[in-house]
Protein backbone atom coordinates (compact mmCIF):
# COMPACT_ATOMS: atom_id res chain seq x y z
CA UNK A 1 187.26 189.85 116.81
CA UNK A 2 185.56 192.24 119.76
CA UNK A 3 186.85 194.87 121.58
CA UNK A 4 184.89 195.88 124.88
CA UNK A 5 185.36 200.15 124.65
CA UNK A 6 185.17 201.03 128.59
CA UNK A 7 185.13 205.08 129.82
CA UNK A 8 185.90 204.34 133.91
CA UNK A 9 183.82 206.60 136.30
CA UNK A 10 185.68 208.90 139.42
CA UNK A 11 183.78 207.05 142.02
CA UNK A 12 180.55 207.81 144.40
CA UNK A 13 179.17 207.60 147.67
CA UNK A 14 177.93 204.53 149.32
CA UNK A 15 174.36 204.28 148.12
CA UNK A 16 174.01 207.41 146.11
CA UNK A 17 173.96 208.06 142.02
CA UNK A 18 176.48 208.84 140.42
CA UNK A 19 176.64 213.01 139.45
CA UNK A 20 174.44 214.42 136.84
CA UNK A 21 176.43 216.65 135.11
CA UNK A 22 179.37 214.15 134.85
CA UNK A 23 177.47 212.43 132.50
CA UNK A 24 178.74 214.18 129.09
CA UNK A 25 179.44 211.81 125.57
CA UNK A 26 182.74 210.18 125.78
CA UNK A 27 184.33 211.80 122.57
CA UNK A 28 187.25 209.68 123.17
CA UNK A 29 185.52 206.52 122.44
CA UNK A 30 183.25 207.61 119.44
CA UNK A 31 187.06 208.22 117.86
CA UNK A 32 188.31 205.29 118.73
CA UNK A 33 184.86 203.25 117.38
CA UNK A 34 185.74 205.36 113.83
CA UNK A 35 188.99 203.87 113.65
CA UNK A 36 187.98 200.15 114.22
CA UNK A 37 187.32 198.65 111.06
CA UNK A 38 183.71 197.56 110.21
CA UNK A 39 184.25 193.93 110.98
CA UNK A 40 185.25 193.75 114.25
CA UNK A 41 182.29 194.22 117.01
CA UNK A 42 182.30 196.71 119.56
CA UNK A 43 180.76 197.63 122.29
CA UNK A 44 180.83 200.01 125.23
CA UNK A 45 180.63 199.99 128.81
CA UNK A 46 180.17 203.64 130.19
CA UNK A 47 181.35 202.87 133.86
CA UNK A 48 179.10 206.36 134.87
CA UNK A 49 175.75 204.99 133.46
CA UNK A 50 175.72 201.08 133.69
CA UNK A 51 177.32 197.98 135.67
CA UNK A 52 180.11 196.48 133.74
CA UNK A 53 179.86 192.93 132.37
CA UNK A 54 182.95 191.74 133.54
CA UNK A 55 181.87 188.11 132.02
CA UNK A 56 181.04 189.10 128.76
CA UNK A 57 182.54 187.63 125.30
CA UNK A 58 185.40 189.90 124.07
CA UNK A 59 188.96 189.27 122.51
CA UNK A 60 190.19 192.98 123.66
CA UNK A 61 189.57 195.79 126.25
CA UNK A 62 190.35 199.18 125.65
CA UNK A 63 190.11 201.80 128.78
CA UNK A 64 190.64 205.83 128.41
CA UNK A 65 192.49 206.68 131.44
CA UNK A 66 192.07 210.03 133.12
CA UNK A 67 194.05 210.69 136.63
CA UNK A 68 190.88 211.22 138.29
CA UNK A 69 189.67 207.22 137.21
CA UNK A 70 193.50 205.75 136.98
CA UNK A 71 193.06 204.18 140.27
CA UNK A 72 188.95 202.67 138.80
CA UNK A 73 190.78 201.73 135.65
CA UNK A 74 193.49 199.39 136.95
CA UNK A 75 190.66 197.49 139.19
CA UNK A 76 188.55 197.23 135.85
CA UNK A 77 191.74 196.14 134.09
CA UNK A 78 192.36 193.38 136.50
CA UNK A 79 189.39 191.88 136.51
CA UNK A 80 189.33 191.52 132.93
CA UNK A 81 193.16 190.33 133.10
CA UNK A 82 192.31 187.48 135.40
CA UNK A 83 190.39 186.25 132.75
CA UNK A 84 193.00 186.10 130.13
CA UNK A 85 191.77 188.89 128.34
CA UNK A 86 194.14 191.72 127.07
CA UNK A 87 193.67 195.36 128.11
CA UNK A 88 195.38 198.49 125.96
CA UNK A 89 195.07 202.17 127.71
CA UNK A 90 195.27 205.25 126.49
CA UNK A 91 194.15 208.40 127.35
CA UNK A 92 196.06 211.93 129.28
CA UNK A 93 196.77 209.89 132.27
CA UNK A 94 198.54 207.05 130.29
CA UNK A 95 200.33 209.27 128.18
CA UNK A 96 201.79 211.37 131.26
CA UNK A 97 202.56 208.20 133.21
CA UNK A 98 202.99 205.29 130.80
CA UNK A 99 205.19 203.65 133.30
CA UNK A 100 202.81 203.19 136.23
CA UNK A 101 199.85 202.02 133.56
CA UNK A 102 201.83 199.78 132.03
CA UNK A 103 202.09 198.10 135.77
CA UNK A 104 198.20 197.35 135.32
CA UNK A 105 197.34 196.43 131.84
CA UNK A 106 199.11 194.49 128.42
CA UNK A 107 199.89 197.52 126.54
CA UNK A 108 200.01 201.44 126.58
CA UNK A 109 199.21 203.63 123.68
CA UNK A 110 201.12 207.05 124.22
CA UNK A 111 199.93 209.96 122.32
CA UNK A 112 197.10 210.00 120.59
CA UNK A 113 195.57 206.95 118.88
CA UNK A 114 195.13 207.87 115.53
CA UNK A 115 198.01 206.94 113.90
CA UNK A 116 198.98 203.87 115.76
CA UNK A 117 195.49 201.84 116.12
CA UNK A 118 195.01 199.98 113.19
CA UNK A 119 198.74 198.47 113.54
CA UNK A 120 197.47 197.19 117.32
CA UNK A 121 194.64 196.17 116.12
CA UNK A 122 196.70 194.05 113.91
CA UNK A 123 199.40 193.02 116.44
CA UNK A 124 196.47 191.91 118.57
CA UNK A 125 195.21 189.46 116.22
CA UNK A 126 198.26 188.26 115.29
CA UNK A 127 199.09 188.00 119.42
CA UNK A 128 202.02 190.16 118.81
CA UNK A 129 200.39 192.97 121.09
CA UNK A 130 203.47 195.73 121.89
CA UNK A 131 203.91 196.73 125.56
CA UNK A 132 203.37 200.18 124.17
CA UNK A 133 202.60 202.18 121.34
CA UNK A 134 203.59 205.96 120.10
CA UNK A 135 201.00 208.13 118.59
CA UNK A 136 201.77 211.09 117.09
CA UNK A 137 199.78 214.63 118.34
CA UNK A 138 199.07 216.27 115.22
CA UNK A 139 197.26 213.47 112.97
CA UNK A 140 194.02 213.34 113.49
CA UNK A 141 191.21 213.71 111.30
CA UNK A 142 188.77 211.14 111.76
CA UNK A 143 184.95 211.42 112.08
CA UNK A 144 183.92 210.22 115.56
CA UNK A 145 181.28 206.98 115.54
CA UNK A 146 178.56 208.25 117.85
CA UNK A 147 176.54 205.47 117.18
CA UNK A 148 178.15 203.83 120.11
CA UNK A 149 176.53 206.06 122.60
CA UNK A 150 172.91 204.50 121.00
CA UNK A 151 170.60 204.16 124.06
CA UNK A 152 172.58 205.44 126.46
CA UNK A 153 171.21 208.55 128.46
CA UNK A 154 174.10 211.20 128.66
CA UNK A 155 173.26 214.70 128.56
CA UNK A 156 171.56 216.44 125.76
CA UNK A 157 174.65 218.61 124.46
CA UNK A 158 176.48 217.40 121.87
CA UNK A 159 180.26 217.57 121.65
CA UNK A 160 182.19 218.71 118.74
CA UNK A 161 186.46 219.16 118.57
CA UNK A 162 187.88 221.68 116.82
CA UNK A 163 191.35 221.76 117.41
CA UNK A 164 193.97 219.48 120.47
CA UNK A 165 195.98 221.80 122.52
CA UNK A 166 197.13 225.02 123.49
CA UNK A 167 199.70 227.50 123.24
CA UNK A 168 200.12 228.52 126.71
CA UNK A 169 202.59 226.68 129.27
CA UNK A 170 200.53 226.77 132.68
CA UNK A 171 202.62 225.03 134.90
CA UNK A 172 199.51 223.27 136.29
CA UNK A 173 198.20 222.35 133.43
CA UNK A 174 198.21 218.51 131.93
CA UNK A 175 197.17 219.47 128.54
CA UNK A 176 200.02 221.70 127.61
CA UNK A 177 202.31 218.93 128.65
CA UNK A 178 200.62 216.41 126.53
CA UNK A 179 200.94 218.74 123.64
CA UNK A 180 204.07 220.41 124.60
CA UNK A 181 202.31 224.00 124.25
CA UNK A 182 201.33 223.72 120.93
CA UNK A 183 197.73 223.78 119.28
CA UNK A 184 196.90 221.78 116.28
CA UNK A 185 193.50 222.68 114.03
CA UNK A 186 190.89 220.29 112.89
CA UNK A 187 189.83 219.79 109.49
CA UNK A 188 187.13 222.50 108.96
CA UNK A 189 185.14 220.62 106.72
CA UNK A 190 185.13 217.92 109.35
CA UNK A 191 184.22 219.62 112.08
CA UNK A 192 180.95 221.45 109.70
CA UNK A 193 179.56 217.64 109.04
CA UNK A 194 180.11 217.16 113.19
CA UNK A 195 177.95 220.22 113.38
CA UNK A 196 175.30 219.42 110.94
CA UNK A 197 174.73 215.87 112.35
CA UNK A 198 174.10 216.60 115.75
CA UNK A 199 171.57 216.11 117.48
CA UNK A 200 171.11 218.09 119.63
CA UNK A 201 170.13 222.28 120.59
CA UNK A 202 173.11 222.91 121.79
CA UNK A 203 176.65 222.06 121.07
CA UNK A 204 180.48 222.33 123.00
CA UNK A 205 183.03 222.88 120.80
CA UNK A 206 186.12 220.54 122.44
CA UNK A 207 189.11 223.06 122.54
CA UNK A 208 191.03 224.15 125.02
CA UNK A 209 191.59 227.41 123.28
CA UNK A 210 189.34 227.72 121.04
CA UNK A 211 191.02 231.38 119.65
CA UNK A 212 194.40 229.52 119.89
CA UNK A 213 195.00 230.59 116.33
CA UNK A 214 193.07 233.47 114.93
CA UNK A 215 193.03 233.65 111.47
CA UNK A 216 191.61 229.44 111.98
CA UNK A 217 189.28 230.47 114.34
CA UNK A 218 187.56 233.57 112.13
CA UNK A 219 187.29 231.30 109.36
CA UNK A 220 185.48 228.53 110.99
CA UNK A 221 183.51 231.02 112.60
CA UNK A 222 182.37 232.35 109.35
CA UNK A 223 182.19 229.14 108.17
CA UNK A 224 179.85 227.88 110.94
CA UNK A 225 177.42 231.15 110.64
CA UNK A 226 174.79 229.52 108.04
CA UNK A 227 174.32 226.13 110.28
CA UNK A 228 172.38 228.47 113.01
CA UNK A 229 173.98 226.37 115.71
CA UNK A 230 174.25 228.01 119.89
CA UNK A 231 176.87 226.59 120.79
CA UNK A 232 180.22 226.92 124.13
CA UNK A 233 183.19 227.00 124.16
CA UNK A 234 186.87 227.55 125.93
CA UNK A 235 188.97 231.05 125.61
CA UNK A 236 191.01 233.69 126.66
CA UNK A 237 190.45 236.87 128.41
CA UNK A 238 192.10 238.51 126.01
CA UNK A 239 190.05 237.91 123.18
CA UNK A 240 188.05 240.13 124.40
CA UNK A 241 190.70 243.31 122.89
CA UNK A 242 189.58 242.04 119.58
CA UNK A 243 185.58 243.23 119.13
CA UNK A 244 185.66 242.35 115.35
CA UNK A 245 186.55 238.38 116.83
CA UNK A 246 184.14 238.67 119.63
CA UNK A 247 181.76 239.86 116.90
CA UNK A 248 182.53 237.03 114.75
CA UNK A 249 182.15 234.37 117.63
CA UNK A 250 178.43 235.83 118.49
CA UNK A 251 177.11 235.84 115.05
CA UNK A 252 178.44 232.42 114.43
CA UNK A 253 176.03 231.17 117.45
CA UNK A 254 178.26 231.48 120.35
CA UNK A 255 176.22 232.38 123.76
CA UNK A 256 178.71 230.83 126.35
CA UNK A 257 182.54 231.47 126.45
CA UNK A 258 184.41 229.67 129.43
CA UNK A 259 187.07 231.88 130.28
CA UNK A 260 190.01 230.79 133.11
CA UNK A 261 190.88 233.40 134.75
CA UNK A 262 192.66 231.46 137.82
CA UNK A 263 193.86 234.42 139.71
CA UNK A 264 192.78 237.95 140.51
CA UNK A 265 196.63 237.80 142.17
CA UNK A 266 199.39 239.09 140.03
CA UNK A 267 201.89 236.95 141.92
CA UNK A 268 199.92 233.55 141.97
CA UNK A 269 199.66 234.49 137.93
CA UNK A 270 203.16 234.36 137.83
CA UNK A 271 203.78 231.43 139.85
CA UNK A 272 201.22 229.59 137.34
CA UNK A 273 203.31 230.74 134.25
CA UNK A 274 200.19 232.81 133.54
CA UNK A 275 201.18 236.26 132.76
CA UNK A 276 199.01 236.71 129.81
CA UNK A 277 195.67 236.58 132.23
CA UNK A 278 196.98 239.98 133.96
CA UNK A 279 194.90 242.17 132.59
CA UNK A 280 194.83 244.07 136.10
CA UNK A 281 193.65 247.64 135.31
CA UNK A 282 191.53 246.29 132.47
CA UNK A 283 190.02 243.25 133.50
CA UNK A 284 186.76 244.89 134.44
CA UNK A 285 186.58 246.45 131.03
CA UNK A 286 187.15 243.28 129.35
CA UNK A 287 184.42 241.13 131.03
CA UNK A 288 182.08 243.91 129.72
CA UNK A 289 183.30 243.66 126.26
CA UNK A 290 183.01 240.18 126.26
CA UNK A 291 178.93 240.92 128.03
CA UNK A 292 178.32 243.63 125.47
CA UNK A 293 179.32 241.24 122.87
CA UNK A 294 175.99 239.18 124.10
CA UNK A 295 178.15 236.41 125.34
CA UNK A 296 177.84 234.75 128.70
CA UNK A 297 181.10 233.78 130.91
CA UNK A 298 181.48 230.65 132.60
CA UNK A 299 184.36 231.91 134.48
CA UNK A 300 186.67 229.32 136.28
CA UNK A 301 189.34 230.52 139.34
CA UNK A 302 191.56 228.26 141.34
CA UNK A 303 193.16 228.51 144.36
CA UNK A 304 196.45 227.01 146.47
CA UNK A 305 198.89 229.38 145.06
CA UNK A 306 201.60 230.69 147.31
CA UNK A 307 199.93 233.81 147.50
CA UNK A 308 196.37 232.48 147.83
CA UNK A 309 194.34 232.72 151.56
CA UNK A 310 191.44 233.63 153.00
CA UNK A 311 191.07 236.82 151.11
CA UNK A 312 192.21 235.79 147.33
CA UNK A 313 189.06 233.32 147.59
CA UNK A 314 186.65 236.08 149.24
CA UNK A 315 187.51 238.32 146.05
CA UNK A 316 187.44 235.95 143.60
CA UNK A 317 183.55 235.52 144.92
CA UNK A 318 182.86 239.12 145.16
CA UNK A 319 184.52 239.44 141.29
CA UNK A 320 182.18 236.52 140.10
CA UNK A 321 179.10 238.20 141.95
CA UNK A 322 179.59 241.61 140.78
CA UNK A 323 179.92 240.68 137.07
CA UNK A 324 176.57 238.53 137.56
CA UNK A 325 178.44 235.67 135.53
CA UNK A 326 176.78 232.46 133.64
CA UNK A 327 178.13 230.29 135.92
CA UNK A 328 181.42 230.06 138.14
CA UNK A 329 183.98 227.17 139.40
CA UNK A 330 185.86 227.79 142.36
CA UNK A 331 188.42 225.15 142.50
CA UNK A 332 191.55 224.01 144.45
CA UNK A 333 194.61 223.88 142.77
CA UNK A 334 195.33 219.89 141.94
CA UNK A 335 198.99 218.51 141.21
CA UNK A 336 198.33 216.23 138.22
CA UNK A 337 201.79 214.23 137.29
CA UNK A 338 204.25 215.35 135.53
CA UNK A 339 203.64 218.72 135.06
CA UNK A 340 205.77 221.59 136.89
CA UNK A 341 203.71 222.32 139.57
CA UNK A 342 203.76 218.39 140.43
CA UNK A 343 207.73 218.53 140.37
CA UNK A 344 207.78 221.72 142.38
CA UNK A 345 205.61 220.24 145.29
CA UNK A 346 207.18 217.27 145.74
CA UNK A 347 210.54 218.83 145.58
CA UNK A 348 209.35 220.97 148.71
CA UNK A 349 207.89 218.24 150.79
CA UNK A 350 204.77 219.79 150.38
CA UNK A 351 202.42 216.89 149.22
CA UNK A 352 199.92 214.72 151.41
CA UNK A 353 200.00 212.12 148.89
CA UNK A 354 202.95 211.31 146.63
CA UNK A 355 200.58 209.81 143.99
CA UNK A 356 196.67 211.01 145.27
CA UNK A 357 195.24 209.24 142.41
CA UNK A 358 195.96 205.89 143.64
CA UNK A 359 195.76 206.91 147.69
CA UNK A 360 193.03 205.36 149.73
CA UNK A 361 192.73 207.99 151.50
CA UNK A 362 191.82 210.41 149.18
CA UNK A 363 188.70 212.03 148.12
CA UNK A 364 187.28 214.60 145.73
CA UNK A 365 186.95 218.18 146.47
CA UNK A 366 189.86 217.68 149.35
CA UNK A 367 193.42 218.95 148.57
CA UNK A 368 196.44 216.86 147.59
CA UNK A 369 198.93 219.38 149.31
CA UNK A 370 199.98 221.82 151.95
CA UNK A 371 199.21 225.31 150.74
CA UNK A 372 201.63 227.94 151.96
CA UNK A 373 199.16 230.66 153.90
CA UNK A 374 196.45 228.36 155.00
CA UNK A 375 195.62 224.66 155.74
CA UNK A 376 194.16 222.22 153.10
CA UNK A 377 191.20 221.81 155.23
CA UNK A 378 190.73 225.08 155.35
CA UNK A 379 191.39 226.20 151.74
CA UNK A 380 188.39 222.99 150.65
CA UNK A 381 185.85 224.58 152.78
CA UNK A 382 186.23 227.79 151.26
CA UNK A 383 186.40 226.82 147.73
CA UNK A 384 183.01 224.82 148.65
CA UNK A 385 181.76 227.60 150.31
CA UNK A 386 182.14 229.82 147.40
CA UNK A 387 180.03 227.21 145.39
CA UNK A 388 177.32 227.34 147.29
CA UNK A 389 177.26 230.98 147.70
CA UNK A 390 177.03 231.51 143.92
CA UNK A 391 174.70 229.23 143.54
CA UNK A 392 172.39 230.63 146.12
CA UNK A 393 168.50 231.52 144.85
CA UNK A 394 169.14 235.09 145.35
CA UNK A 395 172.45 234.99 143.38
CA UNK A 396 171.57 232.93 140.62
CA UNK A 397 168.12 235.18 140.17
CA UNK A 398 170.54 238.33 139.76
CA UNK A 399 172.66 236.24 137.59
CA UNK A 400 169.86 234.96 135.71
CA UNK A 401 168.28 238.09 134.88
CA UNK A 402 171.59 239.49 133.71
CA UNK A 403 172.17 236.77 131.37
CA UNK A 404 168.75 236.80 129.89
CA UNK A 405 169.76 240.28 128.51
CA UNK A 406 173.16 239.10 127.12
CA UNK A 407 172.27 235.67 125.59
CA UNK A 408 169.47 233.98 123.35
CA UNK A 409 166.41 234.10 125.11
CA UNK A 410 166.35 230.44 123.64
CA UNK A 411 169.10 229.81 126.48
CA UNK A 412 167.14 230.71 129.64
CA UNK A 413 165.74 227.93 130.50
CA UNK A 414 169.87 225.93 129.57
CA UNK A 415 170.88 228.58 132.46
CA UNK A 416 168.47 227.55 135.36
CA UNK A 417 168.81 224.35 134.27
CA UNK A 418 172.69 224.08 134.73
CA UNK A 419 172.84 226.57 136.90
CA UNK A 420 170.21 224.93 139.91
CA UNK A 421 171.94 221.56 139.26
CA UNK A 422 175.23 222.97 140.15
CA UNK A 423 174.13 224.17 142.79
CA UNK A 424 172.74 221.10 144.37
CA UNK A 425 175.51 219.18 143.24
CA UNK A 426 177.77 221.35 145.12
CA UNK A 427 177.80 219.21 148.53
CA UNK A 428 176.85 215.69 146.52
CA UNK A 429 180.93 216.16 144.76
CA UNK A 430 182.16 216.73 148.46
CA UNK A 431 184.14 213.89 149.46
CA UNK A 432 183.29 211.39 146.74
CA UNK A 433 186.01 208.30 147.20
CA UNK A 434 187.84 208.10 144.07
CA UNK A 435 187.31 204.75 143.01
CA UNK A 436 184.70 203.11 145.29
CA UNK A 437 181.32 202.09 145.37
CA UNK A 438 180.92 201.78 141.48
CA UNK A 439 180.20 197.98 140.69
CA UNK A 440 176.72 198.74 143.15
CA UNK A 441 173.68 200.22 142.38
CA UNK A 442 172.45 202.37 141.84
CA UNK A 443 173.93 204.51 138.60
């Protein structure tokens, strides 16, 4: 038996490559490669970095589905479908909307994989495939294969996971609905082999709240300390009231901490189900705790809120520039399915597109909805206006020479690095048609 492992890209413009820095390891699919026994061949087709082979050899297809690549994945699917050749998806976007995948492929795997991939994997060869499958969340300690990615050129940082989930209930937020706000640790000893055998200088730990759970997160971090590793993550603004955890993080080899803080705006906070990001008379003293702790911030903000114009957007800007930050992302607010914000929309009339992931019409960077105080037009300039501001020379020497006295002089050259690519990348995301262009050179 073979199964043909395929990661679907978001799409590009006529002619160009595809972007740099959305070229990270597919974690997904090393997991997946663990959990396929020895004697069936695999191989991968990373739809970012290479044509597919839509005539190759294979006896299964397995696609991880995002909502940004649903509407790439169900052309992939149907090529390989016309063949004769059964397709399985997984992934956030399958699991939120098993329906509409299920429209486009011979079988759905809800959930996560772990626990259900052997027995389709058996069904398969017996051709008693399921029209879907039910993983369960918490189950899932399995050393990822990354000898899949073998000779494939993504970018040098190497991805670890440490724990699925988070606590929080974000109404905008996909994750927390796919874990029903609740965050489940990975084996420890697990994730120390992960670290040992990469390969690379620098490493992101996979979380998407990474101090979730303190007590786990002190104890890896102590566990972690002897491997000398630099390593990123995801957390909370409010790990910053705990110095002894801050401490902890630092001496464990953490230099870059992205932290969402969404909203400067009290009442968009609220609206986002947010209220633990408030933080309004001390935020300013909490970014500096979190700089005197020699940690960098990749801070992230987004914007569409009721609450949100002109000025929310200007501030966030002038916030980013005046704490001289790693690096910033000034996004629109995106309605990804089923989540509340999603329901809310539609329920007010307020969406261009009922499902923008499968629209024609729609590209990246551009908004899927009528904000309240100003146009979507509008509200996309100014969140790619904000980009390129930040990423300006003069800005990102200020920044540069801030972070050089809070992290590892070992990370300078990592920050112009990321930091000049962003920038040039800012107008290259613009406008990118989800979907198109991909089965054409170049990559």
């Amino acid at each position: 038996m073979k199964i043909t492992f395929i990661l679907p890209a978001i799409g590009k413009k006529p002619g160009q490559k595809y972007i740099g820095t959305w070229k990270m390891e597919p974690l997904t699919i090393a997991q997946l490669k663990a959990l396929t026994p020895p004697e069936i061949e695999t191989e991968l087709f990373d739809d970012r970095l290479e044509l597919i082979d839509y005539g190759t050899q294979t006896d299964l297809v397995c696609i991880s589905v995002e909502t940004y690549t649903a509407k790439r994945s169900y052309k992939i699917a149907e090529k390989f479908r016309a063949r004769g050749i059964p397709v399985v998806m997984g992934g956030y976007h399958a699991t939120l909307c098993p329906e509409e995948s299920e429209l486009y492929c011979d079988s759905v795997i809800v959930g996560n994989a772990e626990t259900v991939w052997a027995q389709m994997l058996s069904d398969v060869q017996t051709g008693a495939m399921k029209r879907r499958y039910i993983g369960n969340t918490a189950e899932y300690d399995v050393q990822p294969d990354k000898s899949i990615f073998a000779g494939k050129p993504y970018l040098p940082v190497s991805l670890v996971e440490t724990g699925r989930g988070c606590i929080h209930n974000c109404d905008f937020c996909s994750i927390t609905r796919f874990y029903c706000s609740r965050y489940y640790c990975r084996s420890h000893e697990l994730i120390l082999d992960d670290l040992r055998k990469s390969r690379h200088r620098y490493t992101f730990l996979v979380d998407d709240n990474l101090v979730a759970d303190r007590k786990n997160a002190m104890r890896l971090f102590e566990e972690m300390k002897p491997l000398g590793k630099k390593w990123a993550g995801q957390g909370t603004l409010s790990m910053a009231k705990d110095e002894k955890l801050l401490k902890a993080m630092k001496d464990s080899g953490c230099e870059v901490i992205l932290i969402g803080f969404e909203s400067l705006n009290k009442e968009n906070l609220q609206q986002m189900n947010k209220s633990f990001n408030y933080a309004l008379g001390e935020r300013d003293e909490l970014v500096r705790r979190v700089h005197d702790a020699g940690l960098g911030i990749y801070a992230t903000f987004v914007f569409g809120y009721d609450s949100d114009d002109e000025r929310t957007v200007a501030d966030a800007l002038a916030f980013a520039k005046k704490h001289n930050f790693y690096t910033a992302a000034f996004n629109h607010l995106l309605p990804f399915p089923n989540t509340p914000l999603y329901a809310r929309l539609k329920a007010e009339e307020r969406l261009i597109y009922d499902k923008w992931w499968l629209a024609d019409g729609y590209r990246y960077g551009e908004l899927a909805f009528h904000p309240k105080r100003i146009s979507a037009e509008k509200l996309s300039a100014l969140c790619r206006d904000a980009r390129k501001e930040f990423s300006s020379p003069k800005t990102v020497l200020s920044r540069g020479f801030a972070s050089l006295g809070r992290t590892s002089p070992l990370l300078w050259g990592l920050f112009w690095a990321m930091n000049l690519r962003l920038g040039e990348e800012v107008d290259q995301k613009m406008h990118v048609p989800i979907g198109e262009n991909l089965d054409e050179l170049p990559k």
